[in-house]
C-alpha atoms as a PDB file:
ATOM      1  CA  UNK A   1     216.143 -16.537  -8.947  1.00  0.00           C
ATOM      2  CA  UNK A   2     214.278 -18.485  -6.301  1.00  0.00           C
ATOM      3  CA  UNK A   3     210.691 -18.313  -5.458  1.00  0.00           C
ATOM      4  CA  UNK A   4     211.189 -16.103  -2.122  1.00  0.00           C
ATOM      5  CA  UNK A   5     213.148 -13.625  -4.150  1.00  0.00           C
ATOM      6  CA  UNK A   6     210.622 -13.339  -6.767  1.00  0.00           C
ATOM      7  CA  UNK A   7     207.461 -12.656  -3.770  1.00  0.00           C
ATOM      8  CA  UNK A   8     209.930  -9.817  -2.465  1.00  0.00           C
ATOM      9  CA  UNK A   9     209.801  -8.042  -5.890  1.00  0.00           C
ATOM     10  CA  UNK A  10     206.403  -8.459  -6.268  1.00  0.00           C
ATOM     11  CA  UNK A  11     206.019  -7.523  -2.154  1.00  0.00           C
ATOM     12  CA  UNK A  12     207.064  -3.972  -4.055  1.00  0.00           C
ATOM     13  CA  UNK A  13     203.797  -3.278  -5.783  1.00  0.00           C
ATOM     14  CA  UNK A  14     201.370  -4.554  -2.804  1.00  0.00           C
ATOM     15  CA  UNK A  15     199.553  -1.838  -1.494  1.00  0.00           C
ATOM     16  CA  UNK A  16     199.064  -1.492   2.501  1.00  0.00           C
ATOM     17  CA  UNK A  17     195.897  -3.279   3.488  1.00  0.00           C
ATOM     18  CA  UNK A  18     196.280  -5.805   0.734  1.00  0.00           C
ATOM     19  CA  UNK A  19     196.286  -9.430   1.289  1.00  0.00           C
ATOM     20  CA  UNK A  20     198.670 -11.893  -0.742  1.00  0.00           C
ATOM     21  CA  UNK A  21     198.221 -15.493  -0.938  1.00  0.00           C
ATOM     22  CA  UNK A  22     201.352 -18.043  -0.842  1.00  0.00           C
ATOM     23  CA  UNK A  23     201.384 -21.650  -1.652  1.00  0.00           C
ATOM     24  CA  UNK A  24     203.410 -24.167   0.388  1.00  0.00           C
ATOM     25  CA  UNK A  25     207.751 -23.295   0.356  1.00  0.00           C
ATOM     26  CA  UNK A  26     206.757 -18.941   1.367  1.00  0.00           C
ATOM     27  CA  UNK A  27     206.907 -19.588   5.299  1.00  0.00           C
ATOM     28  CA  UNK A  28     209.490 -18.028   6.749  1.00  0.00           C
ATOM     29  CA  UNK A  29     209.930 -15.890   9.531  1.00  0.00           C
ATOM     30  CA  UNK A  30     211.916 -13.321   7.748  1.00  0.00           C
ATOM     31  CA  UNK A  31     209.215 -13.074   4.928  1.00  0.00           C
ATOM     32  CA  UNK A  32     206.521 -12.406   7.910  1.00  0.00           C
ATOM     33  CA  UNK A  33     208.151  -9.623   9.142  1.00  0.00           C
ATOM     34  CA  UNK A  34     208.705  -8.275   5.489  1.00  0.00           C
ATOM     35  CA  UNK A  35     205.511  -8.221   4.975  1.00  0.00           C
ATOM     36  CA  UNK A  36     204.222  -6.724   8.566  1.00  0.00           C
ATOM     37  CA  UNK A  37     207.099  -3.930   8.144  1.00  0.00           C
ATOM     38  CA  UNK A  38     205.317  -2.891   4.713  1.00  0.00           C
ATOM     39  CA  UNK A  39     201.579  -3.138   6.077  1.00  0.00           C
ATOM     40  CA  UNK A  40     200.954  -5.894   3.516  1.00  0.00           C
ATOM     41  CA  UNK A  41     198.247  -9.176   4.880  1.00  0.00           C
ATOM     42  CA  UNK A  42     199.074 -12.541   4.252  1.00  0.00           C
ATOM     43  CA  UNK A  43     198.220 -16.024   4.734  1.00  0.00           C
ATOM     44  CA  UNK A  44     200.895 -18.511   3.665  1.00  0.00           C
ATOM     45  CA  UNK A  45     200.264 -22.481   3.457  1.00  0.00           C
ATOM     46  CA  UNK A  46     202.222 -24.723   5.356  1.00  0.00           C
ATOM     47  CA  UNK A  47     202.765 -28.815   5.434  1.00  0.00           C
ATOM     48  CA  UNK A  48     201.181 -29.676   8.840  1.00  0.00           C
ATOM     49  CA  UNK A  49     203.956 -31.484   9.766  1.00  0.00           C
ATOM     50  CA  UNK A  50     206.652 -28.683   9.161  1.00  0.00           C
ATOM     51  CA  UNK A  51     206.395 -27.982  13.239  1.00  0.00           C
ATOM     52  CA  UNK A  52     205.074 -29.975  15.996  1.00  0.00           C
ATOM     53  CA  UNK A  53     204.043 -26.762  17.045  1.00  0.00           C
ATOM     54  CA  UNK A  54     202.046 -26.464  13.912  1.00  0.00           C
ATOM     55  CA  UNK A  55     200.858 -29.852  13.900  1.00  0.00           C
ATOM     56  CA  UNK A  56     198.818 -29.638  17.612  1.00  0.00           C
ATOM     57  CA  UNK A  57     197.794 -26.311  16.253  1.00  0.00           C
ATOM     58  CA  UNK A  58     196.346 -28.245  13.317  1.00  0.00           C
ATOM     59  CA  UNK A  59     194.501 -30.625  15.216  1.00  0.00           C
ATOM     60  CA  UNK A  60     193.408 -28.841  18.029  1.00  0.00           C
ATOM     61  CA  UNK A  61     189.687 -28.355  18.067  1.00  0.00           C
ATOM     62  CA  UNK A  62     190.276 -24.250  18.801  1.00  0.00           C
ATOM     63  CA  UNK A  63     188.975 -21.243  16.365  1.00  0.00           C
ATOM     64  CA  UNK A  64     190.454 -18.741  17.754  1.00  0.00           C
ATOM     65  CA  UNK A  65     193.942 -19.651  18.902  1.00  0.00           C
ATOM     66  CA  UNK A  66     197.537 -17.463  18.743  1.00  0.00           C
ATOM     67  CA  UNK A  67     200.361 -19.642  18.147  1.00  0.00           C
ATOM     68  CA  UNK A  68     203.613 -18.245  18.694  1.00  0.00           C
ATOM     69  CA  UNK A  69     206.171 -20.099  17.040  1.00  0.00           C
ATOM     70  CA  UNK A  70     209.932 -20.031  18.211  1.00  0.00           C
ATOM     71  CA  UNK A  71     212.941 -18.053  16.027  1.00  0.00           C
ATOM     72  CA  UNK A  72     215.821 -20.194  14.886  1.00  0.00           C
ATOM     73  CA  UNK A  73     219.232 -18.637  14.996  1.00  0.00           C
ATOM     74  CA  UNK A  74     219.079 -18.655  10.970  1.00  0.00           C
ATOM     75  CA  UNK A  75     215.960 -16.982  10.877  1.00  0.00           C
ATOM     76  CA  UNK A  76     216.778 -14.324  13.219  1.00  0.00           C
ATOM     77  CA  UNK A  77     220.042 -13.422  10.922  1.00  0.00           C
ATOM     78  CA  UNK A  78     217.785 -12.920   7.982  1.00  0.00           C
ATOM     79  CA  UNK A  79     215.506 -10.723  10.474  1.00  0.00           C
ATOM     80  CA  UNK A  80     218.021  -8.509  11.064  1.00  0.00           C
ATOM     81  CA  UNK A  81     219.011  -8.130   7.422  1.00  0.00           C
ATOM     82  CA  UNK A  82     215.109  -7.506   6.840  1.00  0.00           C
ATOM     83  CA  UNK A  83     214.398  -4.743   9.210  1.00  0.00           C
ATOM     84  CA  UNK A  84     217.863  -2.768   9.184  1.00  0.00           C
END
């Protein structure tokens, strides 16, 4: 059982309001929306490099900046599975 499959069993047992923590391989659009659909906080690591829009996030000199990163087609299928 992979990593991602192992976060959405323990996803189970997070209460609303909670916070989890994820090391680098968690980001992924479908796993965001998990978690916003059950109320559950998270902050997930990421390579800076993954995106370029992640990288001038990165090193832009900004505090308090929304980024707003694009769906890929793949993604958007595993949404759909997600929400429904």
């Amino acid at each position: 059982m992979g990593e991602r499959d192992l976060a959405v069993r323990h996803l189970e047992f997070a209460k609303p309001d909670g916070l989890i923590l994820y090391d680098r391989g968690y980001p992924a659009t479908w796993m965001f929306i998990l978690h916003r659909k059950k109320g559950v906080n998270f902050c997930m690591r990421t390579v800076v490099d993954a995106s370029n829009i992640l990288s001038s996030f990165y090193y832009l000199d900004d505090d308090d900046l929304v980024v707003t990163i694009p769906c890929t087609e793949k993604s958007l299928r595993r949404c759909r599975n997600v929400v429904e």
